[in-house]
Protein backbone atom coordinates (compact mmCIF):
# COMPACT_ATOMS: atom_id res chain seq x y z
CA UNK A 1 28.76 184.22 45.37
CA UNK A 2 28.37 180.80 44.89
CA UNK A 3 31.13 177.69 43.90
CA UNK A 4 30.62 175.21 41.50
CA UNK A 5 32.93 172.02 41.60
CA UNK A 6 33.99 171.45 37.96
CA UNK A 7 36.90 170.00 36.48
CA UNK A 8 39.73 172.05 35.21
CA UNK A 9 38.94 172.23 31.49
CA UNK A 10 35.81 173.15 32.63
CA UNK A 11 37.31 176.40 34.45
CA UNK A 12 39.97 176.86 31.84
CA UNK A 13 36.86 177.39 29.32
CA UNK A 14 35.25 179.71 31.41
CA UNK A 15 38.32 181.52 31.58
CA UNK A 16 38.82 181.88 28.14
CA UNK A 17 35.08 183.16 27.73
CA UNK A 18 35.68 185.80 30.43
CA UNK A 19 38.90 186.57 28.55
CA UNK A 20 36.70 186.79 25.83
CA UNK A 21 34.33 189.12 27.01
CA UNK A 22 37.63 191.36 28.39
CA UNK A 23 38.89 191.75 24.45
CA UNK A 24 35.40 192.73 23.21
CA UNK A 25 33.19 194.23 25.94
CA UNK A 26 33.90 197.84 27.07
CA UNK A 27 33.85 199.24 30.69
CA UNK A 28 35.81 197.96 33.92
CA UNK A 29 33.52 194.74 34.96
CA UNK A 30 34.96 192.31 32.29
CA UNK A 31 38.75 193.30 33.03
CA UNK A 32 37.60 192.91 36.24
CA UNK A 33 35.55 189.39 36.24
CA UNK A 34 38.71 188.06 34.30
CA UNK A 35 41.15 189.26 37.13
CA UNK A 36 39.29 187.59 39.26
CA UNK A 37 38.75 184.11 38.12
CA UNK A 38 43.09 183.86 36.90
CA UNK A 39 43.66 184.74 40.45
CA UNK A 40 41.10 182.16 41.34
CA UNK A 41 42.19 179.68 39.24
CA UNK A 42 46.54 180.51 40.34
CA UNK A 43 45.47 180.26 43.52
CA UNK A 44 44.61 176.31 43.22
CA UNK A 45 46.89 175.38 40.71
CA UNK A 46 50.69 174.99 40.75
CA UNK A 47 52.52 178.08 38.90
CA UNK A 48 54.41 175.62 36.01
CA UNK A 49 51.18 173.77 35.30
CA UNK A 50 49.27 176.87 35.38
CA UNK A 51 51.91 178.48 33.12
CA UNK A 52 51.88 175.52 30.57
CA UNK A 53 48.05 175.38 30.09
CA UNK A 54 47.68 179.00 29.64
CA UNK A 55 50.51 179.32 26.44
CA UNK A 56 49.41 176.41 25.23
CA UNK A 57 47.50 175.40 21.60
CA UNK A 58 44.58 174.29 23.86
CA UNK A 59 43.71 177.12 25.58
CA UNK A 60 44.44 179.35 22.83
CA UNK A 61 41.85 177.48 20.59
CA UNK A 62 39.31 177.87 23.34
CA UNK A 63 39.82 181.27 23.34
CA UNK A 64 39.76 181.28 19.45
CA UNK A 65 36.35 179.26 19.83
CA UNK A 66 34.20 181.04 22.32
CA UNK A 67 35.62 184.36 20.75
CA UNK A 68 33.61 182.85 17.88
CA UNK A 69 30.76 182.00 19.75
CA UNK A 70 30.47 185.41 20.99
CA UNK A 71 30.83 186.77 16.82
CA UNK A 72 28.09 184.24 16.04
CA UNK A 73 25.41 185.44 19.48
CA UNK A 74 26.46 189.38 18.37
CA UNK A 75 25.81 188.50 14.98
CA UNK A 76 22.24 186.47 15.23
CA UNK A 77 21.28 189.38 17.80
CA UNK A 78 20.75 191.22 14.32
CA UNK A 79 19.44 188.24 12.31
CA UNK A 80 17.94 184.91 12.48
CA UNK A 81 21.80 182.20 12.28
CA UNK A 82 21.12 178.63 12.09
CA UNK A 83 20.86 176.77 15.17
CA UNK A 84 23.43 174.13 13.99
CA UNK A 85 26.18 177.14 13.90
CA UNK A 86 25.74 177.19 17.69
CA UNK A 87 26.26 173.84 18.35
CA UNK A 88 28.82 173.08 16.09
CA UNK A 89 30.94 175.76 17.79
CA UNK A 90 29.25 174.22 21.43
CA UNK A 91 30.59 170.86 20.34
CA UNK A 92 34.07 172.04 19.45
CA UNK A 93 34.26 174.08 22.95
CA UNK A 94 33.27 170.55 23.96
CA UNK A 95 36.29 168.85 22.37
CA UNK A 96 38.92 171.66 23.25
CA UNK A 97 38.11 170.97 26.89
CA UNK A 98 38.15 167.21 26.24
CA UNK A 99 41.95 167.82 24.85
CA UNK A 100 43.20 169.92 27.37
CA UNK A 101 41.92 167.84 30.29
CA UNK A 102 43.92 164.95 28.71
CA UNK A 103 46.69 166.84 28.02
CA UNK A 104 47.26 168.98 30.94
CA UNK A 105 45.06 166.96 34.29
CA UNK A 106 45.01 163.03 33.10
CA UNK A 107 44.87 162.29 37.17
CA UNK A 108 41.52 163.98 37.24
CA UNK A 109 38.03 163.11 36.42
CA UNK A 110 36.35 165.32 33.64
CA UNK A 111 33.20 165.93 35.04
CA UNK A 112 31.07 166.19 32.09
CA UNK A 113 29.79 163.96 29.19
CA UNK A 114 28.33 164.31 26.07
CA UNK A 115 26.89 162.08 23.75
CA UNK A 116 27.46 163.38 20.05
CA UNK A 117 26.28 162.52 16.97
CA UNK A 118 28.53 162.95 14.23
C-alpha cells in the first residue's frame, strides 16, 4: 500500500467517495475500504474535530456531490453525457473541499490549486 501526503479536505473527499461507493456498490470490499480509511483518518485527527467535520454541511455536500458523480459515470456508462456535466460536478467537489479546509483546518496548507474559468 502506498501513502499519499494530502491535505485534509483532500482525505475528507476521498472519504466521502468511498462512503459513496459503500451506499451503492454491493459485496464486502466497499464496507470494508470505508472502514478502513475513517479509522485511518480517527487515527490522525482529534475525536471533536473529527466529530465536527463529519456532521457537518460540508462533508455532507461532498457526499451529496460525488454520490452524483458516481449517478452521472453509471449513467454515461449507458450513453454518451456531456463532458461539461463531469466537470461541473469536478469543480464543485473542488469548492466543497476548498470550504471545508477553511472551515474546519485554516492552520493548514491546502495542497491543491486550480485555476477555473467561470
Amino acid at each position: 500500500m502506498i501513502s499519499l501526503l494530502v491535505d485534509e479536505s483532500f482525505a475528507f473527499d476521498y472519504l466521502s467517495i468511498l462512503k459513496v461507493k459503500e451506499l451503492n456498490c454491493s459485496g464486502l470490499q466497499p464496507k470494508e475500504n470505508y472502514k478502513k480509511c475513517l479509522s485511518h483518518l480517527q487515527e490522525r485527527i482529534p475525536k471533536s474535530e473529527f466529530d465536527k467535520v463529519l456532521s457537518s454541511e460540508e462533508y455532507e455536500g461532498m457526499i451529496t456531490t460525488n454520490g452524483k458523480v458516481f449517478l452521472i459515470i453509471e449513467e454515461a456508462r449507458k450513453r454518451e453525457i456531456p463532458a461539461k456535466v463531469v466537470d461541473d460536478l469536478n469543480n464543485e467537489r473542488y469548492f466543497l473541499r476548498k470550504k471545508l479546509q477553511k472551515k474546519f483546518f485554516t492552520g493548514c496548507h491546502q495542497t491543491e490549486t486550480k485555476t477555473i474559468d467561470e
